[in-house]
N, C-alpha and C. Protein backbone atom coordinates (compact mmCIF):
# COMPACT_ATOMS: atom_id res chain seq x y z
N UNK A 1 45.92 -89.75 -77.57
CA UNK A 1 46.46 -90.92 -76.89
C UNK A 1 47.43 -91.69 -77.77
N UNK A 2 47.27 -91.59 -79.05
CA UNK A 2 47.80 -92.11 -80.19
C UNK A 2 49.29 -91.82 -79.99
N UNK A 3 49.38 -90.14 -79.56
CA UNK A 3 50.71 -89.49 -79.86
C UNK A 3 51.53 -90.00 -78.26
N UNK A 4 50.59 -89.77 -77.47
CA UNK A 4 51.27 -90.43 -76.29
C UNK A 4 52.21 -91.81 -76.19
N UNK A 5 51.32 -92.74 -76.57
CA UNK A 5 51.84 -93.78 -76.95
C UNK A 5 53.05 -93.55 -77.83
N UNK A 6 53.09 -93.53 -78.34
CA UNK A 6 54.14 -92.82 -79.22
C UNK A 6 54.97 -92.71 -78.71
N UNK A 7 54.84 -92.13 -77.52
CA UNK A 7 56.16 -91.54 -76.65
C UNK A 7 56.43 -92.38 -75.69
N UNK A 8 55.79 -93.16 -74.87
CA UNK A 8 55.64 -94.24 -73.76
C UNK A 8 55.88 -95.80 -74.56
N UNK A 9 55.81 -95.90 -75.69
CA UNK A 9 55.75 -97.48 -76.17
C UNK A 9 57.19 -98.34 -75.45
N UNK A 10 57.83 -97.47 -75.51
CA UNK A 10 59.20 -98.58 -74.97
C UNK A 10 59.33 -98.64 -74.10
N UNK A 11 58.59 -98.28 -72.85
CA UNK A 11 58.74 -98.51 -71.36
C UNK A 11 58.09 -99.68 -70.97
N UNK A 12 58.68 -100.77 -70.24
CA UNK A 12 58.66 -101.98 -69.82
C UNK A 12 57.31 -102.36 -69.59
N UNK A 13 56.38 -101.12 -68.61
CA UNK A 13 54.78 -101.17 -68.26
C UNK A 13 54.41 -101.24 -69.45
N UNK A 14 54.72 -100.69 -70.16
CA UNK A 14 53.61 -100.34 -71.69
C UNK A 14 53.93 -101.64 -72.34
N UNK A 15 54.67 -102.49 -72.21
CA UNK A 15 54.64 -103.53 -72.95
C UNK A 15 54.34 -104.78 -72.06
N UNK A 16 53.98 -104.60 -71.02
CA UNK A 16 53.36 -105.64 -70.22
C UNK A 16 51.87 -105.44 -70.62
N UNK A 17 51.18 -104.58 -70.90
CA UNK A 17 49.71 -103.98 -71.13
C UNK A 17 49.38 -104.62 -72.67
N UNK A 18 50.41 -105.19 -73.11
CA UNK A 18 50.14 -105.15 -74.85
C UNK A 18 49.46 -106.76 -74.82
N UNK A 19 48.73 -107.15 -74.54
CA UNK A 19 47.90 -108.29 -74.27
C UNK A 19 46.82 -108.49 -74.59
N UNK A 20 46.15 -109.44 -75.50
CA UNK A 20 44.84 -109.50 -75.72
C UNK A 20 43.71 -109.40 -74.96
N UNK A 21 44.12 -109.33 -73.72
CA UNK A 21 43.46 -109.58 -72.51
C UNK A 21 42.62 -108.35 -72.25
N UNK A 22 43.64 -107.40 -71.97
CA UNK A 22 43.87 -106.07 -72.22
C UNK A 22 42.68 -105.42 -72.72
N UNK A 23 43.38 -105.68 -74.30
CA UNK A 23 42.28 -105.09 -75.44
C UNK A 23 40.83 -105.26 -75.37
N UNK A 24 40.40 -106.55 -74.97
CA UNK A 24 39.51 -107.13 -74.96
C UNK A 24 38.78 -106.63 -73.36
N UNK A 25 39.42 -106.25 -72.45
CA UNK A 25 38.86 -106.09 -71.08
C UNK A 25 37.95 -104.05 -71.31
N UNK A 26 39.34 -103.53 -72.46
CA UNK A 26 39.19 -102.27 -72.75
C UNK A 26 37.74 -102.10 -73.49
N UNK A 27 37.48 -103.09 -75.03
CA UNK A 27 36.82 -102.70 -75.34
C UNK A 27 35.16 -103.59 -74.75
N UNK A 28 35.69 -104.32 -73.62
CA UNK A 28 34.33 -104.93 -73.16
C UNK A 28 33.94 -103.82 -71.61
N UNK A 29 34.53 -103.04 -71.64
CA UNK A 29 33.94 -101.96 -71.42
C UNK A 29 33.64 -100.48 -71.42
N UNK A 30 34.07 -100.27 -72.75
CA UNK A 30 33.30 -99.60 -73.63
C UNK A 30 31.81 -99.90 -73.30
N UNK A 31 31.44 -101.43 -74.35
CA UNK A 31 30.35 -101.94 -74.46
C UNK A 31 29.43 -101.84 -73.29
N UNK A 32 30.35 -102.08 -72.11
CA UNK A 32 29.16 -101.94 -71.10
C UNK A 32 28.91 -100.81 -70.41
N UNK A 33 29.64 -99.56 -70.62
CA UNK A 33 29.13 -98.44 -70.84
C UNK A 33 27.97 -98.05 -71.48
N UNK A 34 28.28 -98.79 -73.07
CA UNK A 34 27.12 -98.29 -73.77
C UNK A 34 25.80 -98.99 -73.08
N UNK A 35 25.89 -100.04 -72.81
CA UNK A 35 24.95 -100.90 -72.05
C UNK A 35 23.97 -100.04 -70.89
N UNK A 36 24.80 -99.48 -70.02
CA UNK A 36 24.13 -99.20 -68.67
C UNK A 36 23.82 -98.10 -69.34
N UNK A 37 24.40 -97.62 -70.06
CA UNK A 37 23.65 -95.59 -70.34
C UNK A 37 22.67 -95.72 -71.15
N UNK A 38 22.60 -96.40 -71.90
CA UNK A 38 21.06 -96.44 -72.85
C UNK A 38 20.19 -97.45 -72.18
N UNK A 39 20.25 -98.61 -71.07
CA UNK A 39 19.47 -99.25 -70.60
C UNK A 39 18.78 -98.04 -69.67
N UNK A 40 19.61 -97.23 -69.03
CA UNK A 40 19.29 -96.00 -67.92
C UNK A 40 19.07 -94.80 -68.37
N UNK A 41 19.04 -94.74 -69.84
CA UNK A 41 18.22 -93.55 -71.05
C UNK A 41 19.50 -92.94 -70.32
N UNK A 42 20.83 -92.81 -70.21
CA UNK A 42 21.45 -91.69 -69.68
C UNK A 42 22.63 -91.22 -70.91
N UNK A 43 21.35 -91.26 -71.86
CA UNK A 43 22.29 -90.79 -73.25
C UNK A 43 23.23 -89.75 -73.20
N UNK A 44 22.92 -88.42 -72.12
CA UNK A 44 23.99 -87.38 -72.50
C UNK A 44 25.57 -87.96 -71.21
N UNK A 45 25.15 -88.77 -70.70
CA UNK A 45 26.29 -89.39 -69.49
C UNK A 45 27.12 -89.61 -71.08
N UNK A 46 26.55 -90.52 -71.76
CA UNK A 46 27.44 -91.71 -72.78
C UNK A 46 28.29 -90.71 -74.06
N UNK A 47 27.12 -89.44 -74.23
CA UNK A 47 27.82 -88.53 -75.33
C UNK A 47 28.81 -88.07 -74.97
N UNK A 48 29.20 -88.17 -73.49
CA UNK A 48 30.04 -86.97 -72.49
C UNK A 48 31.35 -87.80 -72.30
N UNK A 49 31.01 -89.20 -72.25
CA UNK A 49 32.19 -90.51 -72.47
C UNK A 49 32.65 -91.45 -72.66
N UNK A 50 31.95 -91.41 -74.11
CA UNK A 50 31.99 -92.47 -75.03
C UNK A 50 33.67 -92.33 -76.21
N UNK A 51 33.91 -91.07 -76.03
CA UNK A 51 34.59 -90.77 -76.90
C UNK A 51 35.83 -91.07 -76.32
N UNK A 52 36.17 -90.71 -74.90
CA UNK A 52 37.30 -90.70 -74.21
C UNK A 52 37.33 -92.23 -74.01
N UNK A 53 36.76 -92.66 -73.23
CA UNK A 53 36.84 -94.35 -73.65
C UNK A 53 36.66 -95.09 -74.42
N UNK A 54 36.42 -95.12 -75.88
CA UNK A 54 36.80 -95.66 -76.86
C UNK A 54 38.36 -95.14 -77.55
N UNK A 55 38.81 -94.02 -77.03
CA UNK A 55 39.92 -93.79 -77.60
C UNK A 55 40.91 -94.42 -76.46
N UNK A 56 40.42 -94.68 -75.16
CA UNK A 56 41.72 -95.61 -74.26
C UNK A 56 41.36 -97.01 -74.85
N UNK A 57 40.52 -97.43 -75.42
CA UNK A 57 40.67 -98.73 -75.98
C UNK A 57 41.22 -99.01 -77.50
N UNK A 58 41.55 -97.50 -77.95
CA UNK A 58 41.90 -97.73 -79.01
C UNK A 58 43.86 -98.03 -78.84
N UNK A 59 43.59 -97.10 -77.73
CA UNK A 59 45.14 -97.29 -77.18
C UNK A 59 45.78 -98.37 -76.74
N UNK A 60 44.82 -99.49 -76.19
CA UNK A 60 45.36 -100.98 -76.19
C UNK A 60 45.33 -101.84 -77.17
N UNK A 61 44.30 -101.09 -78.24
CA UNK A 61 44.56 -101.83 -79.52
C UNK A 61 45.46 -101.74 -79.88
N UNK A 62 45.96 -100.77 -80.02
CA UNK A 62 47.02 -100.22 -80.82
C UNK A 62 48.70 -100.20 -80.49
N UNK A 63 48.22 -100.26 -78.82
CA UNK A 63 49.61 -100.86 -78.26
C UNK A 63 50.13 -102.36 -78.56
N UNK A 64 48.89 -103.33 -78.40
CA UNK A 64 48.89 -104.93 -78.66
C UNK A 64 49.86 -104.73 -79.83
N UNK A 65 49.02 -104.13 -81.26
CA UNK A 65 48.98 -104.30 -82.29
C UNK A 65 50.50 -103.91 -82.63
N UNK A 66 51.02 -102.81 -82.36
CA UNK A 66 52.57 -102.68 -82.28
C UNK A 66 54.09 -103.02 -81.37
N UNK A 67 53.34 -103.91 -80.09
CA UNK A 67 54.15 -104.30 -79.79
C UNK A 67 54.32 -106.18 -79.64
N UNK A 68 53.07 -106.86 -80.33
CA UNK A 68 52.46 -107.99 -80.49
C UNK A 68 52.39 -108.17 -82.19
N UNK A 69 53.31 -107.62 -83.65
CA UNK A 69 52.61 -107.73 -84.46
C UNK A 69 52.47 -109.22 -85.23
N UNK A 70 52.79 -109.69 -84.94
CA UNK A 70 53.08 -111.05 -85.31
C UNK A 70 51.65 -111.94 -84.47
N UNK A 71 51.20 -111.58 -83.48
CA UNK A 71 50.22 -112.39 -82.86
C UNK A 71 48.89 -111.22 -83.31
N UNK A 72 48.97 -110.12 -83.20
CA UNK A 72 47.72 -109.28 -83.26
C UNK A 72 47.10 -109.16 -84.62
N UNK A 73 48.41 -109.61 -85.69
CA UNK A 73 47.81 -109.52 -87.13
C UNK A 73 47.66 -110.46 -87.93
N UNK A 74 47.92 -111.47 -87.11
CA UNK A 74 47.76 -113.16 -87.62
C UNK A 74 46.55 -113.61 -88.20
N UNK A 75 45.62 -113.74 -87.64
CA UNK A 75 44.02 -114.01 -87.67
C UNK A 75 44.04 -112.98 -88.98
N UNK A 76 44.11 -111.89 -88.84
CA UNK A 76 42.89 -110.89 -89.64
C UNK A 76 44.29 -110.43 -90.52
N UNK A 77 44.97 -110.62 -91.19
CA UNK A 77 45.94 -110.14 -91.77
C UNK A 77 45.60 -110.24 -93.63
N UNK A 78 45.10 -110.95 -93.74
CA UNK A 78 43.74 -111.53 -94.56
C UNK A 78 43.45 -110.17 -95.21
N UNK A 79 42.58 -109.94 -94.33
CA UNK A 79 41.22 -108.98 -94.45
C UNK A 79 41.90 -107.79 -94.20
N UNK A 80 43.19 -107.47 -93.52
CA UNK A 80 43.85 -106.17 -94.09
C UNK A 80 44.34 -105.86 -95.10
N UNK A 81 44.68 -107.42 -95.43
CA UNK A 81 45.88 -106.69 -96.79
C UNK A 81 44.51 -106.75 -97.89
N UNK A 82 43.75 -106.77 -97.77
CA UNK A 82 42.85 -107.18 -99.22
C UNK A 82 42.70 -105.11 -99.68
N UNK A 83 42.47 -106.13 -101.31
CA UNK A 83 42.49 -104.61 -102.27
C UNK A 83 41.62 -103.52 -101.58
N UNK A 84 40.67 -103.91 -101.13
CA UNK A 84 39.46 -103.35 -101.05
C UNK A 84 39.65 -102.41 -99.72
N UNK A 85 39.91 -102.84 -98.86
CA UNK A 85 40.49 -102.09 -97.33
C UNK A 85 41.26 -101.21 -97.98
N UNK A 86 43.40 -101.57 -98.41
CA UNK A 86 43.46 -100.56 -98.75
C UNK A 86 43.35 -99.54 -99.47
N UNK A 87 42.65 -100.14 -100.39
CA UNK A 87 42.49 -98.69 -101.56
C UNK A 87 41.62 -97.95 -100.69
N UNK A 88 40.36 -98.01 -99.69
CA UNK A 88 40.09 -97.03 -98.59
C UNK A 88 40.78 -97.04 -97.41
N UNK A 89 41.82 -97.20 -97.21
CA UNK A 89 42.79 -96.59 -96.69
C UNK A 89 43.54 -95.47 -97.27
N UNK A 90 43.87 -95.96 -97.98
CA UNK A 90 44.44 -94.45 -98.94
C UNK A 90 43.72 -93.49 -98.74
N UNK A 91 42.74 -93.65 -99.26
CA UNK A 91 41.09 -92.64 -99.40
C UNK A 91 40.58 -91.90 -98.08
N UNK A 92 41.14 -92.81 -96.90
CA UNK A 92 40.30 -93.14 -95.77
C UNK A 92 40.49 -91.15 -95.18
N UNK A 93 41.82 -90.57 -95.20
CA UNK A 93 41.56 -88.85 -95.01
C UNK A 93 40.89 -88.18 -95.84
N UNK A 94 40.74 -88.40 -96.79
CA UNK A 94 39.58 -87.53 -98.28
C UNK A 94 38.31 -87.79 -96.97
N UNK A 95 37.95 -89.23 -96.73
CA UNK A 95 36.35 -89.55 -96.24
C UNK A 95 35.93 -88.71 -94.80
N UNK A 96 37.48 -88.73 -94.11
CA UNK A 96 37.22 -87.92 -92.96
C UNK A 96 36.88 -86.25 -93.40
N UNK A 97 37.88 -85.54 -94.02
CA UNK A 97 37.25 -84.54 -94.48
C UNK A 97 35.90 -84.63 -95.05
N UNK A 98 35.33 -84.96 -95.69
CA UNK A 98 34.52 -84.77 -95.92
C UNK A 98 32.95 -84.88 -95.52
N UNK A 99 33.47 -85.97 -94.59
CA UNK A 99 31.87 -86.92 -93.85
C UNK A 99 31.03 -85.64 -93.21
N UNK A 100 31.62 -84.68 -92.47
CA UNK A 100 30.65 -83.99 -92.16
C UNK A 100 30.30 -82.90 -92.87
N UNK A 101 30.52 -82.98 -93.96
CA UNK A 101 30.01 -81.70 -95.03
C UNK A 101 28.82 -82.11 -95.86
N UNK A 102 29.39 -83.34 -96.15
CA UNK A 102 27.82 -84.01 -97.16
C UNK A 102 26.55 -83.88 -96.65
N UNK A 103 26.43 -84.18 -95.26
CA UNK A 103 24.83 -84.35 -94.87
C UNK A 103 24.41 -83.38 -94.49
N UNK A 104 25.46 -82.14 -94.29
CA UNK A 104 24.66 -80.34 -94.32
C UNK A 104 24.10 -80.35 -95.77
N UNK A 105 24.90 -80.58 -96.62
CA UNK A 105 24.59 -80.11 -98.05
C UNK A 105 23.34 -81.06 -98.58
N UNK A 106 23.60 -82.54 -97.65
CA UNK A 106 22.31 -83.47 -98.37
C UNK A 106 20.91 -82.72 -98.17
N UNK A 107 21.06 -82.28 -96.52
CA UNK A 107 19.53 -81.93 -95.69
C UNK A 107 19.47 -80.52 -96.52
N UNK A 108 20.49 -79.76 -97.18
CA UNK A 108 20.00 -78.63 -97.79
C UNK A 108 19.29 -78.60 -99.35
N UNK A 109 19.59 -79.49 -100.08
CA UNK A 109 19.66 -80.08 -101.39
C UNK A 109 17.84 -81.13 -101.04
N UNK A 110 17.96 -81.93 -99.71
CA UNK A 110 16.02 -82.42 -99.80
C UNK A 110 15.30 -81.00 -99.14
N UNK A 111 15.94 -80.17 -98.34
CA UNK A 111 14.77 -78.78 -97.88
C UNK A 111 14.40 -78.23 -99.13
N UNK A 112 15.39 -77.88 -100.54
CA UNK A 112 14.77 -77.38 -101.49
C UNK A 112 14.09 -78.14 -102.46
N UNK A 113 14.14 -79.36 -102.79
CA UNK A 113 13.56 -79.92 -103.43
C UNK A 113 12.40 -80.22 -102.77
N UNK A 114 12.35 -80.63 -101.77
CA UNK A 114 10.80 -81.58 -101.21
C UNK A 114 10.23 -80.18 -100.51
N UNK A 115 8.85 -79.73 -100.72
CA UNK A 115 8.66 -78.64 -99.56
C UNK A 115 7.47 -79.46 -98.50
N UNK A 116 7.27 -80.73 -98.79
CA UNK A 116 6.59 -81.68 -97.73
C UNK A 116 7.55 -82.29 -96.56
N UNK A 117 6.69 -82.04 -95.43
CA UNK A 117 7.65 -82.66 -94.00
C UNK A 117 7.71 -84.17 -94.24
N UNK A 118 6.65 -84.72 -95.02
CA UNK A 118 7.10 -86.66 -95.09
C UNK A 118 7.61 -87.15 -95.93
N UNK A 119 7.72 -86.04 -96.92
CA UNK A 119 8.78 -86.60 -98.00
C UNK A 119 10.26 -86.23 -97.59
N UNK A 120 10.26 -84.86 -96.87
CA UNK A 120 11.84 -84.73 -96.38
C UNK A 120 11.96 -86.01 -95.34
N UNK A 121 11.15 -86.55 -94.70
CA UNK A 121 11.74 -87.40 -93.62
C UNK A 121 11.92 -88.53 -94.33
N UNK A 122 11.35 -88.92 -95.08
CA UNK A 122 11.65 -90.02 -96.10
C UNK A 122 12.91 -90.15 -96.52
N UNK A 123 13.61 -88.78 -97.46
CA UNK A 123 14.78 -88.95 -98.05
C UNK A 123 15.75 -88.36 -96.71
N UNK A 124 15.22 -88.26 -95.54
CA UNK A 124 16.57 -87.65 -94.43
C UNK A 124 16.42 -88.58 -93.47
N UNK A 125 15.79 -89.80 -93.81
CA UNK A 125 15.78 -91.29 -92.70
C UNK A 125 17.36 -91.73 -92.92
N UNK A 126 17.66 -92.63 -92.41
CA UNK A 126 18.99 -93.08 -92.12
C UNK A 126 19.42 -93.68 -93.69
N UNK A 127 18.32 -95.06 -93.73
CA UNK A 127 19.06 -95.30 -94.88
C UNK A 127 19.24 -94.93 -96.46
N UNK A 128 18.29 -93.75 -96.51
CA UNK A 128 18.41 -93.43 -97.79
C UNK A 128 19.82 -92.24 -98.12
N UNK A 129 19.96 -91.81 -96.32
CA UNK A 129 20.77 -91.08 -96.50
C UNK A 129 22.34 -91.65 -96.75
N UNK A 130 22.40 -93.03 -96.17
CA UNK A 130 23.59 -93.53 -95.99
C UNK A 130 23.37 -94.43 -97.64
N UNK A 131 22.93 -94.71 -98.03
CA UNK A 131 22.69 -95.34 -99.56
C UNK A 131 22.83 -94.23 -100.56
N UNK A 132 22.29 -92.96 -100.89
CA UNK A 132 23.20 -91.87 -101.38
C UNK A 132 24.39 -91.26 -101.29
N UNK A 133 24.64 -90.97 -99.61
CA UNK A 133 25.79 -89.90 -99.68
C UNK A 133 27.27 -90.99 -99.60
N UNK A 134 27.11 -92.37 -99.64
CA UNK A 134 28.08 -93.18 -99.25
C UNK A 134 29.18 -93.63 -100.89
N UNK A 135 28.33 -93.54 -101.72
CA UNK A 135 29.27 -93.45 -102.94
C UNK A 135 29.59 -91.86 -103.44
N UNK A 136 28.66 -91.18 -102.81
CA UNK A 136 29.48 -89.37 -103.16
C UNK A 136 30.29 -89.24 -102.57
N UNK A 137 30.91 -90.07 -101.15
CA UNK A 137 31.31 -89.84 -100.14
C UNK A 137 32.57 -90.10 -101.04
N UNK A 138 32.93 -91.67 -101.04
CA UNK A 138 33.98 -92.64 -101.63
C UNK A 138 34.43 -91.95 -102.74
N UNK A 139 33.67 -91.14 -103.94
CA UNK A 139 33.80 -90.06 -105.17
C UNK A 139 35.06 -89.13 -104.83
N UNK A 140 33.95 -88.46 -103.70
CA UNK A 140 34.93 -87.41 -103.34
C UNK A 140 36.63 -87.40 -102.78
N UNK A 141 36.55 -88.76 -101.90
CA UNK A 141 37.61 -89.14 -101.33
C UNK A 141 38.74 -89.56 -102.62
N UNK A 142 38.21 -90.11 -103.66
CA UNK A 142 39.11 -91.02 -104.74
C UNK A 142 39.35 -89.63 -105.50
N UNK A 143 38.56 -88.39 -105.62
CA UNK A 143 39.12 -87.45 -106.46
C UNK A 143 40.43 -86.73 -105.64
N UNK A 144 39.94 -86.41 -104.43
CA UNK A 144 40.89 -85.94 -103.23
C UNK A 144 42.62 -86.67 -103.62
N UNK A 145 42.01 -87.60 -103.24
CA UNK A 145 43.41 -88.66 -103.53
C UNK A 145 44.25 -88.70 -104.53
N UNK A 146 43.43 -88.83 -106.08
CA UNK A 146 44.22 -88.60 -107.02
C UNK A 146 44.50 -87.49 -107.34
N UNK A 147 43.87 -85.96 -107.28
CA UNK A 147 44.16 -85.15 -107.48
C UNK A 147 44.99 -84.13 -106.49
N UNK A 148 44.96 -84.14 -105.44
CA UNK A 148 45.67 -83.59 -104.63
C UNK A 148 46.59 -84.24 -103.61
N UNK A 149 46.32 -85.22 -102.85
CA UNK A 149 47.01 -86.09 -101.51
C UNK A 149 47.92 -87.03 -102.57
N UNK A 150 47.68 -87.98 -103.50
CA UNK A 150 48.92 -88.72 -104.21
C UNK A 150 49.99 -87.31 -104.79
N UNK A 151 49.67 -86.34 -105.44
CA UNK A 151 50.69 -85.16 -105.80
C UNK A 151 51.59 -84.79 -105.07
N UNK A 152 50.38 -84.51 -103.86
CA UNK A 152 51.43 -83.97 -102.79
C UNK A 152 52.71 -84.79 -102.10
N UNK A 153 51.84 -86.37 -101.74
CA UNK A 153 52.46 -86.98 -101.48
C UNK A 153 53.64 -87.36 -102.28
N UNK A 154 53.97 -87.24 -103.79
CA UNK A 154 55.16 -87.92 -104.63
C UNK A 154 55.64 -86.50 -104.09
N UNK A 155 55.64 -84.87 -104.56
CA UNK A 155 56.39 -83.91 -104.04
C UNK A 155 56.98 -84.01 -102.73
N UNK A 156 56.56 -84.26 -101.54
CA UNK A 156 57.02 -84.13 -100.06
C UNK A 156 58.40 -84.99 -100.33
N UNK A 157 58.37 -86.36 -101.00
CA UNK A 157 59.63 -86.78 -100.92
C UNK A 157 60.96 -86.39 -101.72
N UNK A 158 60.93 -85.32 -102.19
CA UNK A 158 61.96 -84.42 -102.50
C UNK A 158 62.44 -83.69 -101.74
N UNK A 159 61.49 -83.40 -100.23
CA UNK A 159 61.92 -82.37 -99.50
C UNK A 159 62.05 -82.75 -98.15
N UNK A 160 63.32 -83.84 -98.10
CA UNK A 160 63.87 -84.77 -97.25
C UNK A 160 64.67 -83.83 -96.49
N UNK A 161 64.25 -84.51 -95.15
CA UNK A 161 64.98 -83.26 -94.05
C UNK A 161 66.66 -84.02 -94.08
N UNK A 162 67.61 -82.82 -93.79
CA UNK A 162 68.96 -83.28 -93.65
C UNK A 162 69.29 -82.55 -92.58
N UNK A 163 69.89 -84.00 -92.05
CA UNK A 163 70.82 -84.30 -90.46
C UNK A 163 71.77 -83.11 -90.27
């Protein structure tokens, strides 16, 4: 939807849509999606379209946000530019690669160590898992970055396309 937009942003409709109103109507129902499907246990309804409708609300975010930037980044402009956001921004593709590799390798790394079912559930509960694998995570991403994605990235700009 990202790329769509992309292609539709300058058409007159698409910039009537760029409204807080919008955003806010998009992602208040999301929410009440999530609402009725887990009030109605209809968890596999929500797995089936949760994804597609959070990504059309990402699309009014994101429309607001580029065709509103002066009003959409006012408030929170703050809390984007701070060190801390972007230096995981930079990082933020290392974390995607990697997020779903760690917790195969975590649950394989407590099956051999623990051969008890309550000690594996212990170290494979939520938060011990997200309190370990979350600075291996950030590790991995900051090695990614400096060692391969900043390299690549200073090389690519040598190899400037010509008109």
């Amino acid at each position: 939807l990202g790329a769509v937009l992309g292609l539709i942003e300058h058409q007159p409709w698409v910039k009537r849509l760029a409204r807080g109103r919008w955003v806010l109507l998009a992602w208040g129902g999301w929410t009440s999606l999530w609402a009725i499907t887990h009030l109605t246990n209809a968890h596999a309804l929500w797995m089936l379209i949760s994804t597609a409708v959070a990504s059309v609300a990402s699309m009014f975010t994101l429309n607001w946000a580029i065709q509103t930037p002066g009003t959409a980044l006012a408030g929170s402009a703050r809390v984007l530019l701070s060190p801390v956001l972007q230096w995981l921004g930079r990082r933020s593709y290392g974390c995607y690669l990697y997020h779903l590799m760690l917790p195969v390798l975590y649950q394989r790394v407590i099956f051999r160590l623990f051969p008890t079912t309550e000690t594996r559930q212990l170290w494979l509960s939520p938060l011990p898992t997200v309190l370990l694998l979350l600075p291996v995570l950030l590790l991995l991403a900051a090695a990614s970055w400096h060692w391969l994605e900043a390299p690549i990235n200073r090389w690519k700009n040598r190899l400037a396309y010509t008109e």
